[in-house]
C-alpha atoms as a PDB file:
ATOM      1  CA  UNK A   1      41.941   0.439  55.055  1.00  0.00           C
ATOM      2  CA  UNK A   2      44.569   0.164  57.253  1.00  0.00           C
ATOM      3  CA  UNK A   3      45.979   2.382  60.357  1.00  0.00           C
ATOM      4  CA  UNK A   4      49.543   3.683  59.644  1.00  0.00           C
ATOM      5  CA  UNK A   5      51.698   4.489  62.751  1.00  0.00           C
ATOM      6  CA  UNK A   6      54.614   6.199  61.102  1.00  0.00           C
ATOM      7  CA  UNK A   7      54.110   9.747  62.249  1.00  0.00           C
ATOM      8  CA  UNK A   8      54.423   8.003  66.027  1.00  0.00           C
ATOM      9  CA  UNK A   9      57.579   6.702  64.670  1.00  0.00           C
ATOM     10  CA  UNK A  10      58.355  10.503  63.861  1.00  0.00           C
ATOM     11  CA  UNK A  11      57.247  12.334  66.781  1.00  0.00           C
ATOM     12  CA  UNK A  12      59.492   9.671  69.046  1.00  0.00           C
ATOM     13  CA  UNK A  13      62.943  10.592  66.949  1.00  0.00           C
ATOM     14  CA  UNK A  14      61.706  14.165  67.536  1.00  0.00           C
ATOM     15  CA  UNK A  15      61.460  13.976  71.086  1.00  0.00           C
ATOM     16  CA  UNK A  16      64.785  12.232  70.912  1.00  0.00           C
ATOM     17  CA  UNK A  17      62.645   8.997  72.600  1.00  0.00           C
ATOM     18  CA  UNK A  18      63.042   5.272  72.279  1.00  0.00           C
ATOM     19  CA  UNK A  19      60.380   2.668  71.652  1.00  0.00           C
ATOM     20  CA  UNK A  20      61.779   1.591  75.276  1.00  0.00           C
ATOM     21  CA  UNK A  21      61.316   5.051  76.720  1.00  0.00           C
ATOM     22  CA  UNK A  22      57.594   4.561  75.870  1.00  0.00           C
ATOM     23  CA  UNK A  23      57.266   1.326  76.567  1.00  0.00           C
ATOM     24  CA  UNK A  24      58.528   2.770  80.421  1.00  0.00           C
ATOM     25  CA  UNK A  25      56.188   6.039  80.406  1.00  0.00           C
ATOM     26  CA  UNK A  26      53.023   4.002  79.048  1.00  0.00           C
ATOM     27  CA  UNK A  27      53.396   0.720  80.229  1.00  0.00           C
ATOM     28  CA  UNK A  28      52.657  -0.889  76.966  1.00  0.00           C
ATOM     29  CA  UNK A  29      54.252  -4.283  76.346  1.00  0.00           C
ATOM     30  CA  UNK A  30      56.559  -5.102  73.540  1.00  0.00           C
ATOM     31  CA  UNK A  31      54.290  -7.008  71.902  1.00  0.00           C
ATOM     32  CA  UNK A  32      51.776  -4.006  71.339  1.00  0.00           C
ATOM     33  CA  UNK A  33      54.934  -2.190  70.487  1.00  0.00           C
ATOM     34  CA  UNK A  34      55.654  -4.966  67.661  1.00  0.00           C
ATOM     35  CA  UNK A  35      51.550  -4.574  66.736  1.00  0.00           C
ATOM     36  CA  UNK A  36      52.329  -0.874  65.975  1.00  0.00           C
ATOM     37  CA  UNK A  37      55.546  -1.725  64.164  1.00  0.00           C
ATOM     38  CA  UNK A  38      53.092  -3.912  61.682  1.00  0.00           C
ATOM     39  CA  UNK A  39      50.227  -1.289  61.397  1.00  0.00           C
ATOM     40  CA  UNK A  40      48.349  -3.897  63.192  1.00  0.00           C
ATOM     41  CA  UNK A  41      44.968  -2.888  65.049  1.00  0.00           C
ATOM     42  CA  UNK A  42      45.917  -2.257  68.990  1.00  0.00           C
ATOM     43  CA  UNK A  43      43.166  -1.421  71.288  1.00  0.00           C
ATOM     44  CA  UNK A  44      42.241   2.108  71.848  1.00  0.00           C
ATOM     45  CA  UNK A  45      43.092   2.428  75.616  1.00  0.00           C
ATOM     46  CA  UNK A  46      46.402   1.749  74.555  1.00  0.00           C
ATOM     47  CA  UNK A  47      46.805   5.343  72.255  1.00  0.00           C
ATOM     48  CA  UNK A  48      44.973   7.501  74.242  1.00  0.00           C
ATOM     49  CA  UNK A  49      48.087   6.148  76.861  1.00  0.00           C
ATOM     50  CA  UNK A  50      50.939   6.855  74.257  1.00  0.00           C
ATOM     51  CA  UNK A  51      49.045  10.586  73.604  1.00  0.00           C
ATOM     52  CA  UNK A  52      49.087  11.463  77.228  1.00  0.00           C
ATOM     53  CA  UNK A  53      52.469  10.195  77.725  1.00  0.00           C
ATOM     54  CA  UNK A  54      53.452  12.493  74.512  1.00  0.00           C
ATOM     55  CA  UNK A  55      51.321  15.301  75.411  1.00  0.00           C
ATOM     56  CA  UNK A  56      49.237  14.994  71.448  1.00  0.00           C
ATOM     57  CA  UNK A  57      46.469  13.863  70.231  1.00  0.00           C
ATOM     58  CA  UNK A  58      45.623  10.565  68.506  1.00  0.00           C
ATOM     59  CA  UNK A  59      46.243  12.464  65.028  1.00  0.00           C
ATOM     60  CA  UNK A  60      49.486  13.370  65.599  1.00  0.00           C
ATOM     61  CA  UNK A  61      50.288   9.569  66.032  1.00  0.00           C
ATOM     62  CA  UNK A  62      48.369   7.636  63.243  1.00  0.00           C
ATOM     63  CA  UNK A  63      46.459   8.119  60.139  1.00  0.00           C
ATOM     64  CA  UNK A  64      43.982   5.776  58.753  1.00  0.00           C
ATOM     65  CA  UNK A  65      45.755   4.663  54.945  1.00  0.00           C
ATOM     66  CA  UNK A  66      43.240   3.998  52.064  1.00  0.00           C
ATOM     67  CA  UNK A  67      44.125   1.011  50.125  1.00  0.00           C
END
């Protein structure tokens, strides 16, 4: 099992949003930026920042992909 970030992905190009913008409104680094890119694990401080910045919940931002 792996964690998928694509509906992040989604919900920035809906709110017309950069992977800079949130870099700026979380103050997440690009390097967990490139760990999301590669569905790698990030720690979870880091997406309960990204869901308050994007006013969601963790849901709306990854899913958990069976292999």
């Amino acid at each position: 099992m792996y964690a998928s970030y694509n509906k992040l992905w989604k919900l920035l190009i809906d709110k017309n949003m950069k992977k800079k913008d949130l870099m700026a409104i979380t103050g997440i680094s690009q390097a967990t930026i490139g760990k999301l890119g590669r569905s790698e694990t990030v720690n979870s401080d880091v997406l309960i920042r990204i869901c308050a910045a994007l006013n969601c919940d963790i849901g709306d931002i990854m899913e958990v992909i069976k292999e």
